[in-house]
N, C-alpha and C. Protein backbone atom coordinates (compact mmCIF):
# COMPACT_ATOMS: atom_id res chain seq x y z
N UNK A 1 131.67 44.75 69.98
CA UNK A 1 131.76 43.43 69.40
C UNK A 1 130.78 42.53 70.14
N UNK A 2 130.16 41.82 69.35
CA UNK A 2 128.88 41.05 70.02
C UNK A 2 129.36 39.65 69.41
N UNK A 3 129.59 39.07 70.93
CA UNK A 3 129.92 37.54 70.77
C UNK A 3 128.77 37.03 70.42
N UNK A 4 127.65 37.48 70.31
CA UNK A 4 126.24 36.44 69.89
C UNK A 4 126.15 36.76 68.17
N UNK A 5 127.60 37.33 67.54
CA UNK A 5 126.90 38.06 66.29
C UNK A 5 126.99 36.63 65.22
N UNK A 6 127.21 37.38 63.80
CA UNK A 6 127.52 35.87 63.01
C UNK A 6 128.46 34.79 63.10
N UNK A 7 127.69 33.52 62.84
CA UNK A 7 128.34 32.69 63.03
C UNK A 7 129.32 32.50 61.84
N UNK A 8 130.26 32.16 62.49
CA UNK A 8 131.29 32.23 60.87
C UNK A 8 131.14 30.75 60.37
N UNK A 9 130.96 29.95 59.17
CA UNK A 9 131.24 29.06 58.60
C UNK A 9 132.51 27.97 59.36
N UNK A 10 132.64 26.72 59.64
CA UNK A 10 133.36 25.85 59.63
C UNK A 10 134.83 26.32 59.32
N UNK A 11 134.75 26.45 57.80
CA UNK A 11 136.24 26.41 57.34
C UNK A 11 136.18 28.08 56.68
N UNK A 12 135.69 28.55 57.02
CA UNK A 12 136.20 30.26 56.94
C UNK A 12 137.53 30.60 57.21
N UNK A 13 137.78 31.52 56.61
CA UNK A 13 139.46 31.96 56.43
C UNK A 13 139.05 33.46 56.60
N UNK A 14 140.11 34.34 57.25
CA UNK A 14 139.95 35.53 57.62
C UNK A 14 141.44 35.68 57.02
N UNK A 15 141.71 36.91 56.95
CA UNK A 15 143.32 37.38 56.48
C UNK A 15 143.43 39.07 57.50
N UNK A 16 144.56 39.20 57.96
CA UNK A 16 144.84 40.42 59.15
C UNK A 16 146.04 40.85 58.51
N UNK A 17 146.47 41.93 59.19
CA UNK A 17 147.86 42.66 59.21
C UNK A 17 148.45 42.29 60.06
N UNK A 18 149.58 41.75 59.95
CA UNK A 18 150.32 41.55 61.33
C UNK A 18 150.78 42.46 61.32
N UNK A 19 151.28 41.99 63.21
CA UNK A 19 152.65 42.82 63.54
C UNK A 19 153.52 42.46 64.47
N UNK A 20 153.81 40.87 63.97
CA UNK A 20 154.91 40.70 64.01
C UNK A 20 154.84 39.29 63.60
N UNK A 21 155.83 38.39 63.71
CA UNK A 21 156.23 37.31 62.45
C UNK A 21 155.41 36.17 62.85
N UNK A 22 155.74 35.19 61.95
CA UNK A 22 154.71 33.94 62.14
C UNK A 22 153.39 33.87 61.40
N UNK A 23 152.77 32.49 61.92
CA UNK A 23 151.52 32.10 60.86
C UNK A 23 150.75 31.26 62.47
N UNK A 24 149.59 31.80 62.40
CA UNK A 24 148.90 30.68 63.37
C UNK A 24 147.62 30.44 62.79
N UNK A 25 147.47 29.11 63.03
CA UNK A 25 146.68 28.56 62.72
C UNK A 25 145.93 27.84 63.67
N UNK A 26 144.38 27.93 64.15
CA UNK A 26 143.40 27.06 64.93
C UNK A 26 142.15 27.59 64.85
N UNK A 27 141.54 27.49 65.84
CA UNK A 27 140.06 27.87 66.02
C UNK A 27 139.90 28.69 66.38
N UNK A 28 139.07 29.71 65.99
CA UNK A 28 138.95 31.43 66.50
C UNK A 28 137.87 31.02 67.81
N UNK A 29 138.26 32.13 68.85
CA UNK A 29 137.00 32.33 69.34
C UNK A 29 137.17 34.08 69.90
N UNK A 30 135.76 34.62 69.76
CA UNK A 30 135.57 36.03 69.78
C UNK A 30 135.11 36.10 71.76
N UNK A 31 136.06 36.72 72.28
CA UNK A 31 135.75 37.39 73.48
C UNK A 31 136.05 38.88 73.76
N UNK A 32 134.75 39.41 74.20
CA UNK A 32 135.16 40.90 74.24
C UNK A 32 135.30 41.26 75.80
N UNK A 33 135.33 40.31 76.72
CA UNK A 33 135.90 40.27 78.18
C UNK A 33 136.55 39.05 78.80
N UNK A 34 136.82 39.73 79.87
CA UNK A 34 138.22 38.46 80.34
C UNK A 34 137.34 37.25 80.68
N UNK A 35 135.67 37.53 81.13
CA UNK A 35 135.07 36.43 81.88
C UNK A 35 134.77 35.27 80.81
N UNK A 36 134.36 36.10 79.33
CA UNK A 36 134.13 35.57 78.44
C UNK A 36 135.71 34.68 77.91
N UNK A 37 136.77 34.90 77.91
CA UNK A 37 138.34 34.30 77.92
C UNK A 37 138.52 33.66 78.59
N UNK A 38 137.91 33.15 79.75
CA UNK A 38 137.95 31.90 80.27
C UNK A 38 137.75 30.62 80.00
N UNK A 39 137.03 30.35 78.53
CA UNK A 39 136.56 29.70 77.87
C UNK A 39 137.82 28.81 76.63
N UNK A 40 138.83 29.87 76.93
CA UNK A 40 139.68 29.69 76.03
C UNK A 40 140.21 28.51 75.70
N UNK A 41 140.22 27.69 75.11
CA UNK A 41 140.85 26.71 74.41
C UNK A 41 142.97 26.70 74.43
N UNK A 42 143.60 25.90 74.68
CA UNK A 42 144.62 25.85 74.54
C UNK A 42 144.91 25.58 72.34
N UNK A 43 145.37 26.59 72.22
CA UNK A 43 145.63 26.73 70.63
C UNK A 43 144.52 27.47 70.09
N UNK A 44 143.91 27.59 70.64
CA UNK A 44 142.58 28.67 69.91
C UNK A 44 143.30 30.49 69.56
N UNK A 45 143.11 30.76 68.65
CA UNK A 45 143.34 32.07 68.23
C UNK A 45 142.02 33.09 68.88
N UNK A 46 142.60 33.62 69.47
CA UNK A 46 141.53 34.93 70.62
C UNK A 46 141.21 36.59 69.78
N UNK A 47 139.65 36.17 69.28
CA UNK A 47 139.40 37.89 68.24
C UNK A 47 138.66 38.29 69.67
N UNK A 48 139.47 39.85 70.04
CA UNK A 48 138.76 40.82 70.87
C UNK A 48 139.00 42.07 70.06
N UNK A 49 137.93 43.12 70.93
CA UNK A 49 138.65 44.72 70.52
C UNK A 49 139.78 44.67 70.79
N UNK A 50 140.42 44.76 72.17
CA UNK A 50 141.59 44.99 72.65
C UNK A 50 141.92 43.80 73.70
N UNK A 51 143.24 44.03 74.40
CA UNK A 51 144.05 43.57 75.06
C UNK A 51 144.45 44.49 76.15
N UNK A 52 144.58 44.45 77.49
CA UNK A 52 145.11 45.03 78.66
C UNK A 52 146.06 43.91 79.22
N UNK A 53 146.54 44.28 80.55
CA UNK A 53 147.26 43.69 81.05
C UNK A 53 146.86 42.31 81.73
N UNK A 54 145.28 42.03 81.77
CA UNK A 54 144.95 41.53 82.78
C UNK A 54 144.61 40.19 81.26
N UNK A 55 144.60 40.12 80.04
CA UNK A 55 144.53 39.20 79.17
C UNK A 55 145.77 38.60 79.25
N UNK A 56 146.73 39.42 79.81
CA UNK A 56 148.44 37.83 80.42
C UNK A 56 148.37 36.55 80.32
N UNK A 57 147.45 36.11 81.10
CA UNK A 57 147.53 34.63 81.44
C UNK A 57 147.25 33.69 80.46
N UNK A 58 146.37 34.40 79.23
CA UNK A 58 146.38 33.45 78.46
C UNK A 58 147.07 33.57 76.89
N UNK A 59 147.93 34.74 77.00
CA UNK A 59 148.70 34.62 75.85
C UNK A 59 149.71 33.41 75.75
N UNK A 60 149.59 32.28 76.84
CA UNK A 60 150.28 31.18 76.78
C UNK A 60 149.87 30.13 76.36
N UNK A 61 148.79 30.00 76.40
CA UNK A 61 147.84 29.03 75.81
C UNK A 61 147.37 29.10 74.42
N UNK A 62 147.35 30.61 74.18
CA UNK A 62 146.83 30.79 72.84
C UNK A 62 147.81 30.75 71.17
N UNK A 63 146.86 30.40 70.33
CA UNK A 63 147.97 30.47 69.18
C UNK A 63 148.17 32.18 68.40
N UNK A 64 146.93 32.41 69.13
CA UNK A 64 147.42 33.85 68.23
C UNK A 64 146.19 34.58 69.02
N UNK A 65 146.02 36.53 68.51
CA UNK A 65 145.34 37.23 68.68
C UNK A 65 145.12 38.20 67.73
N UNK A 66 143.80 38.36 67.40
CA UNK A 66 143.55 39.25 66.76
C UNK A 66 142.92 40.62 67.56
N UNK A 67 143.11 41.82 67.16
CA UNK A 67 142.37 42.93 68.06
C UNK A 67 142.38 44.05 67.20
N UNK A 68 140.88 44.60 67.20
CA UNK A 68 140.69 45.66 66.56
C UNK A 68 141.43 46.76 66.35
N UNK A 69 142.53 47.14 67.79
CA UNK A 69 143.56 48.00 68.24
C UNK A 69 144.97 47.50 68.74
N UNK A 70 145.35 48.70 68.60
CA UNK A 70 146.73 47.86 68.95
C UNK A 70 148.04 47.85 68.08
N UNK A 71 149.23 47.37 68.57
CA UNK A 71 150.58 47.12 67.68
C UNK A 71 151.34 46.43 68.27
N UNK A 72 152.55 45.95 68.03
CA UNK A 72 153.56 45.31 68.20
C UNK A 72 153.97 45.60 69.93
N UNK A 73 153.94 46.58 70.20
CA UNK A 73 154.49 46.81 71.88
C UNK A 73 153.31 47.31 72.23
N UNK A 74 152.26 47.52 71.82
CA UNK A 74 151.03 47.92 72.83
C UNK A 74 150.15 46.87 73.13
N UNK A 75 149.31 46.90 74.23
CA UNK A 75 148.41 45.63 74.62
C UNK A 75 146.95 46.33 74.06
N UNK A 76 147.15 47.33 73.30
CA UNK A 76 146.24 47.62 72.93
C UNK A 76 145.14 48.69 72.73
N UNK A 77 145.76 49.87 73.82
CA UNK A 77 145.48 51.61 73.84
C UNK A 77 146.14 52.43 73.82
């Protein structure tokens, strides 16, 4: 995943599979490392490949996550 790739439009809408309940709604931002997640916005929705243990700290801040991998009880491998 290349954070330098396209820029998405303003008001672009994406649609996912969840897995598990709810609706979030804010500003995406694409990080494919933790250094790059530092950047994070409080309410910003976080698109990475994955999730490990060490992305913790900011599943509190965030409104949501998207990840290429992953399910409901996995962080993501």
């Amino acid at each position: 995943m290349s954070t330098n790739s396209q820029r998405l439009s303003e008001r672009s809408t994406k649609t996912s599979i969840p897995v598990s309940r709810g609706i979030a709604k804010g500003y995406t931002r694409i990080a494919a490392t933790l250094e790059e997640a530092s950047s994070l916005q409080r309410g910003e929705i976080l698109i990475t490949h994955t999730t490990d243990i060490g992305w913790t700290p900011y599943f509190s801040i965030i409104s949501g996550v998207v990840t290429e991998l992953g399910g409901l009880i996995s962080h993501g491998k």
